[in-house]
N, C-alpha and C. Protein backbone atom coordinates (compact mmCIF):
# COMPACT_ATOMS: atom_id res chain seq x y z
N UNK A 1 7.90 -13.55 -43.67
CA UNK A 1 8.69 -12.55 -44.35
C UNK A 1 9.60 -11.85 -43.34
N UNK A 2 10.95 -11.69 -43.46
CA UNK A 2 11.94 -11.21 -43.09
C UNK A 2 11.80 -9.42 -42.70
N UNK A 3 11.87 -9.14 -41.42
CA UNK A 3 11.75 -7.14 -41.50
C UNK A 3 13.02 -6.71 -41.87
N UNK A 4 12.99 -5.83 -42.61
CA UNK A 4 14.04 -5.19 -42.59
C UNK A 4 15.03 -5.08 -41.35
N UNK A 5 16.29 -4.58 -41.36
CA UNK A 5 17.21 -4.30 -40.95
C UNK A 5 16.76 -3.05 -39.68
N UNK A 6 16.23 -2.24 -40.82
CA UNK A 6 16.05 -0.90 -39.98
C UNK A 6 14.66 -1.39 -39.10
N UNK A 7 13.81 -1.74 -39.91
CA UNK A 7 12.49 -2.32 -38.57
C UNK A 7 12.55 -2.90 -37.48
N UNK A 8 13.92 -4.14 -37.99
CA UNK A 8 14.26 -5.00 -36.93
C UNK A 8 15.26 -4.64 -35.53
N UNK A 9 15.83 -3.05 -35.86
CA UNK A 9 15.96 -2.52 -34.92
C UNK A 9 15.36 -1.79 -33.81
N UNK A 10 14.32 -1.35 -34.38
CA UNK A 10 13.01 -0.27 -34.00
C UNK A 10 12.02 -1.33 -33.12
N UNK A 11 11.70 -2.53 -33.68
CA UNK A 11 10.94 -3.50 -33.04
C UNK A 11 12.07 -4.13 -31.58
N UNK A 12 13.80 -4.46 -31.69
CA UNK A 12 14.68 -4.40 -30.42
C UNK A 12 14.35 -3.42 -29.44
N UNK A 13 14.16 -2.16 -30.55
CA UNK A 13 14.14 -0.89 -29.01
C UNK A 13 12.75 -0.92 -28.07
N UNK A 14 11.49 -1.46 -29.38
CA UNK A 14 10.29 -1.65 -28.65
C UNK A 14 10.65 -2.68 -27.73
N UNK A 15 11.65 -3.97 -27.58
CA UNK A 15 11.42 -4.80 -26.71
C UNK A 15 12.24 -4.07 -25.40
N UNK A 16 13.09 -3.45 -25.45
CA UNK A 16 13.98 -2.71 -24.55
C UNK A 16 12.76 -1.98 -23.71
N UNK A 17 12.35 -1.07 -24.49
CA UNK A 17 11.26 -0.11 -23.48
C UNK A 17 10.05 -0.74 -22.61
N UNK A 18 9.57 -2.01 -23.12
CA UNK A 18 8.88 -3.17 -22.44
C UNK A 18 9.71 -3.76 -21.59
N UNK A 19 10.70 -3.63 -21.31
CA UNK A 19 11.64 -4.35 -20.11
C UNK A 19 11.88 -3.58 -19.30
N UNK A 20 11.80 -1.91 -20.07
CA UNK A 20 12.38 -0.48 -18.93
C UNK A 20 10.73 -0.23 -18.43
N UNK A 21 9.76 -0.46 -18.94
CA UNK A 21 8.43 -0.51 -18.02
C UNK A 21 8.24 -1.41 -17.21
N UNK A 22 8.83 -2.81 -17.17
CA UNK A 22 8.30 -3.29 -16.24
C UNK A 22 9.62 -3.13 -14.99
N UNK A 23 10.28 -2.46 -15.43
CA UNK A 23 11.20 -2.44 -14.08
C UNK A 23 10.82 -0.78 -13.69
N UNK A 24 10.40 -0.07 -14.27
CA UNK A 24 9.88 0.71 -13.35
C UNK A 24 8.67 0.94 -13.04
N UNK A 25 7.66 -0.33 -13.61
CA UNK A 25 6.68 -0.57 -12.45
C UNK A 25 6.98 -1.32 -11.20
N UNK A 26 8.33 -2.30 -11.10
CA UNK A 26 8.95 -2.88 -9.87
C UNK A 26 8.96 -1.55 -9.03
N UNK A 27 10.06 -0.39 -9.41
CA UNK A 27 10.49 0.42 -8.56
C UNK A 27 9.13 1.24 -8.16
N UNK A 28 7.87 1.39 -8.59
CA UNK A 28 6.67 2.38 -8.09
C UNK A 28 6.18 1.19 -7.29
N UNK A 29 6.42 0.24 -7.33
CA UNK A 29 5.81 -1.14 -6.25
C UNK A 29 6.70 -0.97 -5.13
N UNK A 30 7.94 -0.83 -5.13
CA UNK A 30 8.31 -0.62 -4.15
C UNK A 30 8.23 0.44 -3.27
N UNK A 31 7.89 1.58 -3.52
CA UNK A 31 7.44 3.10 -3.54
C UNK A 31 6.10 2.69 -2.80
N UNK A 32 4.99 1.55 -2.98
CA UNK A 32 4.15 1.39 -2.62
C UNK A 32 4.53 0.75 -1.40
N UNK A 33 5.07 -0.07 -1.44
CA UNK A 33 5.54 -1.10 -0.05
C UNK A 33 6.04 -0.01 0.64
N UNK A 34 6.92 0.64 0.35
CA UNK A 34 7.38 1.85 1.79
C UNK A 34 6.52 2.72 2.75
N UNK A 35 5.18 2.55 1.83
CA UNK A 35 3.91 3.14 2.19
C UNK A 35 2.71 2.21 2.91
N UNK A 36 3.45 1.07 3.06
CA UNK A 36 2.61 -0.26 3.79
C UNK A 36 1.17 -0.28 2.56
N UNK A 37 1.13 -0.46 1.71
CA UNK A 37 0.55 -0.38 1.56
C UNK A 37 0.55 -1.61 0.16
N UNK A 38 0.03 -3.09 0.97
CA UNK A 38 0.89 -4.11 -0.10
C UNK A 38 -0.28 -4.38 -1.49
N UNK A 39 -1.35 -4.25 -0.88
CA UNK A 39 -2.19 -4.12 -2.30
C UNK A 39 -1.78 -3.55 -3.67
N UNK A 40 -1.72 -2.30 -3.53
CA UNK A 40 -1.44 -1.48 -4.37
C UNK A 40 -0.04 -2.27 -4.88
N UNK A 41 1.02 -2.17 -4.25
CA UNK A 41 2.59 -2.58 -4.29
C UNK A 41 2.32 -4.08 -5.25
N UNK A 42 1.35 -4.81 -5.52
CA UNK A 42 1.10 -6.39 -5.98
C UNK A 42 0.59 -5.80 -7.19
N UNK A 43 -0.26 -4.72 -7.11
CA UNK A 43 -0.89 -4.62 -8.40
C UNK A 43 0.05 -3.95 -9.30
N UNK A 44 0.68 -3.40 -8.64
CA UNK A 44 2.29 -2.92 -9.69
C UNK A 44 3.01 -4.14 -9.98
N UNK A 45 2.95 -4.68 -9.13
CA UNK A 45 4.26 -5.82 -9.34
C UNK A 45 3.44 -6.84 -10.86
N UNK A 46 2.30 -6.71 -10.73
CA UNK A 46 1.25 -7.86 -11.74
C UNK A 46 1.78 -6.81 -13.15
N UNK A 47 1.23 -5.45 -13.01
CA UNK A 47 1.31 -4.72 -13.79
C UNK A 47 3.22 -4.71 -14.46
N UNK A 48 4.18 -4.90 -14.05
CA UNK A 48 5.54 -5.44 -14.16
C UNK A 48 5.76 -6.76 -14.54
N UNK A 49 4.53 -7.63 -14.15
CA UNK A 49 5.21 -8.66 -15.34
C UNK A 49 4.06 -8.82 -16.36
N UNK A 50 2.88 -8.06 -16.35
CA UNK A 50 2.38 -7.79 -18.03
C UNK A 50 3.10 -7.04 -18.87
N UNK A 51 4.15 -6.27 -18.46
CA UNK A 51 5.23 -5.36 -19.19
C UNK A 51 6.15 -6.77 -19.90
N UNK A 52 6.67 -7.75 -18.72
CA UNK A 52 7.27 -8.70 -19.54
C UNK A 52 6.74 -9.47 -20.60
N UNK A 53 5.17 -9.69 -20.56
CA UNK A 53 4.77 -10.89 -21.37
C UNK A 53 4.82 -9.87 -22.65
N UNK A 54 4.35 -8.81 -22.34
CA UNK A 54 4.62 -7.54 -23.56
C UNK A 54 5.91 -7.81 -24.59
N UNK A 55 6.92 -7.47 -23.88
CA UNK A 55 8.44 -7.95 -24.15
C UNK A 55 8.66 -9.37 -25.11
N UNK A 56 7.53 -10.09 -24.43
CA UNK A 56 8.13 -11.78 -24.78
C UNK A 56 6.90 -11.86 -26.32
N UNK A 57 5.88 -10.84 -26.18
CA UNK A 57 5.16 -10.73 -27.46
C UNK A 57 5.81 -10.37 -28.92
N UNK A 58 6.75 -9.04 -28.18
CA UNK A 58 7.91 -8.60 -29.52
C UNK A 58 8.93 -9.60 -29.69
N UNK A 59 9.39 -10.19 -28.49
CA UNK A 59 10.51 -11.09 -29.07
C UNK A 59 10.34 -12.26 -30.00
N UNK A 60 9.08 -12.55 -29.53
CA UNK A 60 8.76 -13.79 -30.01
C UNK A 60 8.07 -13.75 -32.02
N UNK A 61 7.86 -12.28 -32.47
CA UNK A 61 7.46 -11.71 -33.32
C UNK A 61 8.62 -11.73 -34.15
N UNK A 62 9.68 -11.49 -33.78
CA UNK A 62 10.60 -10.84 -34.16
C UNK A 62 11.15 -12.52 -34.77
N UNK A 63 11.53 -13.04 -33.36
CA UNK A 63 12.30 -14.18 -34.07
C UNK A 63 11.56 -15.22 -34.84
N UNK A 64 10.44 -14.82 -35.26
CA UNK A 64 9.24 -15.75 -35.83
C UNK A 64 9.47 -15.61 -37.10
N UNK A 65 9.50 -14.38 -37.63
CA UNK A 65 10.31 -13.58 -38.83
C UNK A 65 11.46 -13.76 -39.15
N UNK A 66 12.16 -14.35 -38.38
CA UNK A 66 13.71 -15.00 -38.60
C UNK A 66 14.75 -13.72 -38.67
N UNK A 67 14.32 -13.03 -37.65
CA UNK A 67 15.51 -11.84 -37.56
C UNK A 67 15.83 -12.26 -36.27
N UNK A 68 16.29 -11.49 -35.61
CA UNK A 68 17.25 -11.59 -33.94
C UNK A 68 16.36 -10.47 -33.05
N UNK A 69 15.79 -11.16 -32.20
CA UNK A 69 15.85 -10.18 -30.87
C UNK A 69 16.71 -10.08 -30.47
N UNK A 70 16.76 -8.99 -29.65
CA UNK A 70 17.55 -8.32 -28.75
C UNK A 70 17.27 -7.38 -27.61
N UNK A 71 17.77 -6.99 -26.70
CA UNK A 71 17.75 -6.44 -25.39
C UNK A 71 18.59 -5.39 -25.48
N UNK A 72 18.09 -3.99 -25.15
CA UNK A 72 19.38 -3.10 -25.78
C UNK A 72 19.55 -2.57 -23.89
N UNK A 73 20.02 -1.82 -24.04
CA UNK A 73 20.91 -1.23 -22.16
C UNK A 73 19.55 -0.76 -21.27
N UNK A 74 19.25 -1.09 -20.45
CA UNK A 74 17.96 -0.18 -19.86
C UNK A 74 18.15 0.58 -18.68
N UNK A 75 17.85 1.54 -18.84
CA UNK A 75 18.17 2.58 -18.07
C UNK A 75 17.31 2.41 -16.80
N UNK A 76 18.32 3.36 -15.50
CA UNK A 76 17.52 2.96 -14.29
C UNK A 76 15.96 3.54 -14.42
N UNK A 77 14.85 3.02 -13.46
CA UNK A 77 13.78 3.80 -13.34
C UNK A 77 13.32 5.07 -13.51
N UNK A 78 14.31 5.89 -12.67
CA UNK A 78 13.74 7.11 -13.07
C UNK A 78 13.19 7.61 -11.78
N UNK A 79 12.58 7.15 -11.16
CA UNK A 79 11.46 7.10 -9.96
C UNK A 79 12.48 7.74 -8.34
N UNK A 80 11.25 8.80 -8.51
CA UNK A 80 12.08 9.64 -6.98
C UNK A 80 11.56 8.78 -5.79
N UNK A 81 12.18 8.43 -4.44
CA UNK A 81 11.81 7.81 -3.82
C UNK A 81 10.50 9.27 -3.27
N UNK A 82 9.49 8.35 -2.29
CA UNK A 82 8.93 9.15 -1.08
C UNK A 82 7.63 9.52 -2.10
N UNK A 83 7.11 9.24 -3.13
CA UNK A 83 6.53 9.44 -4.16
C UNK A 83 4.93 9.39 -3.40
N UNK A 84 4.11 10.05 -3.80
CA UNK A 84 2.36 9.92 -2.95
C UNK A 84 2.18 9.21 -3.71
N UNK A 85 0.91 7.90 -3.60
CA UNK A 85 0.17 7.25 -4.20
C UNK A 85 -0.54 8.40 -5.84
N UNK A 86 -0.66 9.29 -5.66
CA UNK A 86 -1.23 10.06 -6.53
C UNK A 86 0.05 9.58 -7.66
N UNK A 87 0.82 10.36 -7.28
CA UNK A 87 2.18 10.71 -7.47
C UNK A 87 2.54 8.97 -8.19
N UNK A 88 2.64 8.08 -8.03
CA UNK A 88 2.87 6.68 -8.19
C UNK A 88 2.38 6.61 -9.77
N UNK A 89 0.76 6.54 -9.42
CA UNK A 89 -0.22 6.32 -10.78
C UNK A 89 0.23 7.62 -11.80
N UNK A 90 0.45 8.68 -11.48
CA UNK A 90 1.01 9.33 -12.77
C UNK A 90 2.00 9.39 -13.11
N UNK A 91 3.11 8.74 -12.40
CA UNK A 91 4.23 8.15 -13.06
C UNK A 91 4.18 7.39 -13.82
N UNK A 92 3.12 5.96 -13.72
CA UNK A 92 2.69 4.76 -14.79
C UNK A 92 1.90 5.07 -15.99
N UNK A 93 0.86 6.41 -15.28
CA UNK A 93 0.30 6.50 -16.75
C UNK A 93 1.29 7.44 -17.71
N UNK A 94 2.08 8.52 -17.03
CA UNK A 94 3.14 9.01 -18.24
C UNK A 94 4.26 7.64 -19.19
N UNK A 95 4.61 6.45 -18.46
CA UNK A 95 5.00 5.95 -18.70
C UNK A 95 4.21 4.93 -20.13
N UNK A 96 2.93 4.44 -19.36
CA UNK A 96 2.21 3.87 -20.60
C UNK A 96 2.12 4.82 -22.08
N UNK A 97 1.87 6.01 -21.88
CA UNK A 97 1.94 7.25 -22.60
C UNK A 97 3.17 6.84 -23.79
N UNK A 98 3.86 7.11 -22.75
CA UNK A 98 5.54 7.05 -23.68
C UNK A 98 5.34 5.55 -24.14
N UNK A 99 5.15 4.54 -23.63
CA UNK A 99 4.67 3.04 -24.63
C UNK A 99 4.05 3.19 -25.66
N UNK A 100 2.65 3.70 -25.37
CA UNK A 100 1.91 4.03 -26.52
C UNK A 100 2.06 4.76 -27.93
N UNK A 101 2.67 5.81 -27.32
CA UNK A 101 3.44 6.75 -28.35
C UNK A 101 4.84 5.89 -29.24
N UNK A 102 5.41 5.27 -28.49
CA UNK A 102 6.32 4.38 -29.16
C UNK A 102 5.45 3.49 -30.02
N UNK A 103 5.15 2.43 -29.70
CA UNK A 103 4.35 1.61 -30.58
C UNK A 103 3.16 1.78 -31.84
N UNK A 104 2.69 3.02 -31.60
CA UNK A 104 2.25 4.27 -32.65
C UNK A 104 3.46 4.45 -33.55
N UNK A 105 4.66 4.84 -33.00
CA UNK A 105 5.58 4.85 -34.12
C UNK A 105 6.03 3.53 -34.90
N UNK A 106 6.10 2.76 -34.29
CA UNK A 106 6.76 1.33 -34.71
C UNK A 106 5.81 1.33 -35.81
N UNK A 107 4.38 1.03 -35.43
CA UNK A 107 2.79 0.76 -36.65
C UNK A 107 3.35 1.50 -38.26
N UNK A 108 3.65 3.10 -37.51
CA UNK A 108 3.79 4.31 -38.47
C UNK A 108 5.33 3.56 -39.54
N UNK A 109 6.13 2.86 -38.85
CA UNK A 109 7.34 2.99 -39.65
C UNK A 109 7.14 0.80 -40.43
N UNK A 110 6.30 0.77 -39.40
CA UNK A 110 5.82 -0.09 -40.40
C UNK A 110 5.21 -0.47 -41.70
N UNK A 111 4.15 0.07 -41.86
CA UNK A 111 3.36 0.74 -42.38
C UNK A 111 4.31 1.17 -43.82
N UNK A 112 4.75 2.02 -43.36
CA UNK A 112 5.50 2.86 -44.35
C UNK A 112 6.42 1.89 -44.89
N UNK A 113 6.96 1.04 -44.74
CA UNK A 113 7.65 0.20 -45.13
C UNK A 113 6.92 -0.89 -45.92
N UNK A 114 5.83 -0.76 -45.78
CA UNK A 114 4.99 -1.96 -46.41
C UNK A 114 5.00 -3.26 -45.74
N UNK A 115 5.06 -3.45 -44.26
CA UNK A 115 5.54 -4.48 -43.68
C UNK A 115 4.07 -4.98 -43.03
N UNK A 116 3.14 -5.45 -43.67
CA UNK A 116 1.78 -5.82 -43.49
C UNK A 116 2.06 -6.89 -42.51
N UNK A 117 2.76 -7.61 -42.34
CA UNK A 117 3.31 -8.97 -41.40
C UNK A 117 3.16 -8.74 -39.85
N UNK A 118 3.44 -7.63 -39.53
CA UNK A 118 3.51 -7.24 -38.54
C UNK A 118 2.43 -6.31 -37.88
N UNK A 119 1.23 -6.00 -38.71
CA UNK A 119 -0.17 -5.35 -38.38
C UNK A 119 -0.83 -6.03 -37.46
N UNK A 120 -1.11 -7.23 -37.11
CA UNK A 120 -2.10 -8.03 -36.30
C UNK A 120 -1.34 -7.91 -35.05
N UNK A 121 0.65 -7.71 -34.36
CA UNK A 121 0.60 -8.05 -33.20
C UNK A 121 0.39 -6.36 -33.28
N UNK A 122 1.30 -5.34 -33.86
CA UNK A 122 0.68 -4.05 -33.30
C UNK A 122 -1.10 -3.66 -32.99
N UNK A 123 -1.82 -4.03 -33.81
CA UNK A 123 -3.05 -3.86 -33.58
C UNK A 123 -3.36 -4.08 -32.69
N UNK A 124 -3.11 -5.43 -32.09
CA UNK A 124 -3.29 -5.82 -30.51
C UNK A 124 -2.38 -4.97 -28.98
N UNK A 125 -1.47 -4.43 -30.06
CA UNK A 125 -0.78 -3.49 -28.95
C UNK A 125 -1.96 -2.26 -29.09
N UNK A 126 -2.27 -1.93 -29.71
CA UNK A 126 -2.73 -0.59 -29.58
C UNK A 126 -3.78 -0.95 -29.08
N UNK A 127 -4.83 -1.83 -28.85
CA UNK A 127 -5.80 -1.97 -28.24
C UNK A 127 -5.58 -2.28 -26.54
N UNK A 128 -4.13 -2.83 -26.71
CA UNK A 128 -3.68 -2.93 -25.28
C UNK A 128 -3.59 -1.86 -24.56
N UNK A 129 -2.64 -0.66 -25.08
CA UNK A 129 -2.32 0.61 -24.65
C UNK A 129 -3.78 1.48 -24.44
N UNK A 130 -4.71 1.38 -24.98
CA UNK A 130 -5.98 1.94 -25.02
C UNK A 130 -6.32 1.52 -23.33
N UNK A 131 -6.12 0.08 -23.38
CA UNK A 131 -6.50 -0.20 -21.79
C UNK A 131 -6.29 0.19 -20.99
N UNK A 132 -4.52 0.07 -21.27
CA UNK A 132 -3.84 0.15 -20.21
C UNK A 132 -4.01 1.17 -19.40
N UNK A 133 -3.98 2.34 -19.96
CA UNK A 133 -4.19 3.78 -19.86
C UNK A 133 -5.87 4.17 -19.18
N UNK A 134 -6.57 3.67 -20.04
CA UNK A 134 -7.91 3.86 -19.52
C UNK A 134 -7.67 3.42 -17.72
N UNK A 135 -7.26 2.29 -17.70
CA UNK A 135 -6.77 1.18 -16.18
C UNK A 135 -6.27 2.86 -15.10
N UNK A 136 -5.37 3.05 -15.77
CA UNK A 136 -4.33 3.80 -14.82
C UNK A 136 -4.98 5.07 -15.01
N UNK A 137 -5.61 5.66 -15.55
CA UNK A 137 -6.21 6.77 -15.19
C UNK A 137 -7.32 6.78 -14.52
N UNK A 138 -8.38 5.47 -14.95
CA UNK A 138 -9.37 5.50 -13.63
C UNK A 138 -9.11 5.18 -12.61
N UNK A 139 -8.07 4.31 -11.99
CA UNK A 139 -7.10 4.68 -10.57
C UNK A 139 -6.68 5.53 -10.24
N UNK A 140 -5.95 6.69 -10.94
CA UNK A 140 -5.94 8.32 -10.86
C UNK A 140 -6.79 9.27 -10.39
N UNK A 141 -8.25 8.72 -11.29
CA UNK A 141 -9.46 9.53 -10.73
C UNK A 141 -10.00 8.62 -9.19
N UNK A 142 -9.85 8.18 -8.98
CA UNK A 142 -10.26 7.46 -7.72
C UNK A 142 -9.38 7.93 -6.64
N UNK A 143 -7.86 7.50 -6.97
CA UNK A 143 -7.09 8.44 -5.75
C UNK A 143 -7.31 9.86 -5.37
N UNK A 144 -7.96 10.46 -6.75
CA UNK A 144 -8.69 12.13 -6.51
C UNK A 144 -9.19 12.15 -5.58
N UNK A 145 -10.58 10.90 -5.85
CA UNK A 145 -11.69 11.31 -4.89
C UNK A 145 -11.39 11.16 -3.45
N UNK A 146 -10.00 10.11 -3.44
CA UNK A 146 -10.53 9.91 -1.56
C UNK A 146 -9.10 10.32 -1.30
N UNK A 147 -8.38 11.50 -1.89
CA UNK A 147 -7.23 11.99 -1.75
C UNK A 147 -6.68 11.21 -0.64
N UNK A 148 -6.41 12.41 0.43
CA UNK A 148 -5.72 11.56 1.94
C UNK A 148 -6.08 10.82 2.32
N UNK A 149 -7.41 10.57 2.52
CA UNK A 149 -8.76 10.07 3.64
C UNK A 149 -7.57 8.34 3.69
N UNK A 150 -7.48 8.57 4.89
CA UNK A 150 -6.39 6.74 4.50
C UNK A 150 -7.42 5.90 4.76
N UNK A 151 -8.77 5.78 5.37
CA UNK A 151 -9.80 4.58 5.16
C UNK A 151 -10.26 4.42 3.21
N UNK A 152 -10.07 5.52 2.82
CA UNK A 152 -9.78 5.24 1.08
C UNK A 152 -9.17 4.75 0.87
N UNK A 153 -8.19 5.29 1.23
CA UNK A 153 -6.60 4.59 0.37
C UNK A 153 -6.20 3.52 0.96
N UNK A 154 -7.20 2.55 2.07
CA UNK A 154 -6.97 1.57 2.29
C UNK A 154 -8.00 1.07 1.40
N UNK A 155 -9.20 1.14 1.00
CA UNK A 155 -9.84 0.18 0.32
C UNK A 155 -9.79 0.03 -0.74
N UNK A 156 -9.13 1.29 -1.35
CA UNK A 156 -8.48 1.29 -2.48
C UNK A 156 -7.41 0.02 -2.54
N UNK A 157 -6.62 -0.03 -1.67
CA UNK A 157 -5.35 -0.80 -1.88
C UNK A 157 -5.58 -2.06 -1.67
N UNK A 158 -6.66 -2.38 -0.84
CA UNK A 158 -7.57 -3.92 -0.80
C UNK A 158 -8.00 -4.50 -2.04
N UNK A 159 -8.64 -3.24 -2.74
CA UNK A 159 -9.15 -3.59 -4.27
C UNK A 159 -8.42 -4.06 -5.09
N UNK A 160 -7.11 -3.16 -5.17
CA UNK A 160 -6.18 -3.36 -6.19
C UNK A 160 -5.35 -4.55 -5.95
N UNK A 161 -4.96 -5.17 -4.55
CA UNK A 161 -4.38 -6.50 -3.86
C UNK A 161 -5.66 -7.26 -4.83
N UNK A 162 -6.51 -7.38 -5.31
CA UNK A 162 -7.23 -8.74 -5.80
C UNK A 162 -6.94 -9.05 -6.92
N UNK A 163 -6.08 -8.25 -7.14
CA UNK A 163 -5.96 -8.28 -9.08
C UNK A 163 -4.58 -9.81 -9.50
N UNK A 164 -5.45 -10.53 -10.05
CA UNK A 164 -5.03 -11.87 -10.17
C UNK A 164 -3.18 -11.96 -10.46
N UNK A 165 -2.24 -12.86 -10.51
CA UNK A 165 -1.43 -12.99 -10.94
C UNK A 165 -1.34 -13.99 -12.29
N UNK A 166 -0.65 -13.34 -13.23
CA UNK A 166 -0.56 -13.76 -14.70
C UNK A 166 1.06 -14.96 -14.71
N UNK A 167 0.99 -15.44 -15.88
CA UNK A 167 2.36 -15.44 -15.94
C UNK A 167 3.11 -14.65 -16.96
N UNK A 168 4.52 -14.98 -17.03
CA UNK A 168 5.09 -13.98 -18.10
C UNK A 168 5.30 -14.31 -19.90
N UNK A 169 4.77 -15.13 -19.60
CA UNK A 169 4.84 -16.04 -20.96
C UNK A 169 4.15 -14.95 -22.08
N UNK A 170 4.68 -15.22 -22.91
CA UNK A 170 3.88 -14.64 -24.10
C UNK A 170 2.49 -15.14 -24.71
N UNK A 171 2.94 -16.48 -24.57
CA UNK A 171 1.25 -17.28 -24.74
C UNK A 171 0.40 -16.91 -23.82
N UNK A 172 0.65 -16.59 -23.14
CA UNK A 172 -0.25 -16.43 -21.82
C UNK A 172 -1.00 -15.42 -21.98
N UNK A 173 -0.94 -14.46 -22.53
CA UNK A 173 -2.07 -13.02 -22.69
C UNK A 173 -1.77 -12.29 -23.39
């Protein structure tokens, strides 16, 4: 079944904001690298292209339905350079925030539209965003505990360097 006009715009902007997250999880990766600190900087960069397969989930939704994706303008990062590791992770989790809250609306204007077609990939978004968030805030509380101490924030950044690489595919996760 075909989305509407107006859905099928709202579901474009969701793919836009999945393209403006994963480029400003690039730019907090790089924020990490200035800080030698390449663990951390990889687990952003992983976390930047689960933003894409995100992207390639709506597109691929969209044109499945026989409407048109699209890519609308994406704005730069956002991201002040010189940023603390603290400082990093609550940039990502305000950011997942603002995902979440978007895709809450998309459900909501779905929904309301009677567009049942499209319940199973949001559902899986919202269980995603549940993660995601949970992810980035218990890295939050961890940078608490070993604030400065840099033998933390090195094993911290060892930890987070193990975190596998995905691809960007949509099939893929």
């Amino acid at each position: 079944m075909k989305m509407s006009n107006d859905l099928e715009k709202k579901f474009q902007d969701q793919i836009t904001l999945e393209f403006a997250a994963s480029i400003t999880y690039r730019q907090l990766a790089i924020e990490a690298d200035e800080q030698d600190l390449p663990g951390i900087a990889a687990w952003l960069r992983h976390q930047a292209d689960e933003e894409i397969v995100h992207a390639n989930k709506f597109i691929q939704h969209v044109s499945d339905r026989g409407n048109h994706a699209a890519i609308g303008a994406l704005p730069a990062p956002g991201v002040a350079p010189g940023l603390t590791v603290l400082e990093i992770f609550e940039a990502a989790l305000a950011h997942e925030e603002k995902v979440s809250e978007s895709i809450r609306e998309l459900y909501r204007s779905a929904d309301k539209e009677g567009d049942y077609d499209a319940r199973p990939l949001l559902n899986w978004f919202v269980d995603e965003q549940i993660e995601e968030e949970a992810t980035v805030s218990e890295i939050i509380g961890r940078v608490k505990l070993v604030g400065e101490d840099g033998s933390g924030l090195l094993r911290l950044d060892a930890e987070l360097g193990r975190r596998p690489a995905e691809s960007t595919e949509a099939d893929e996760g």
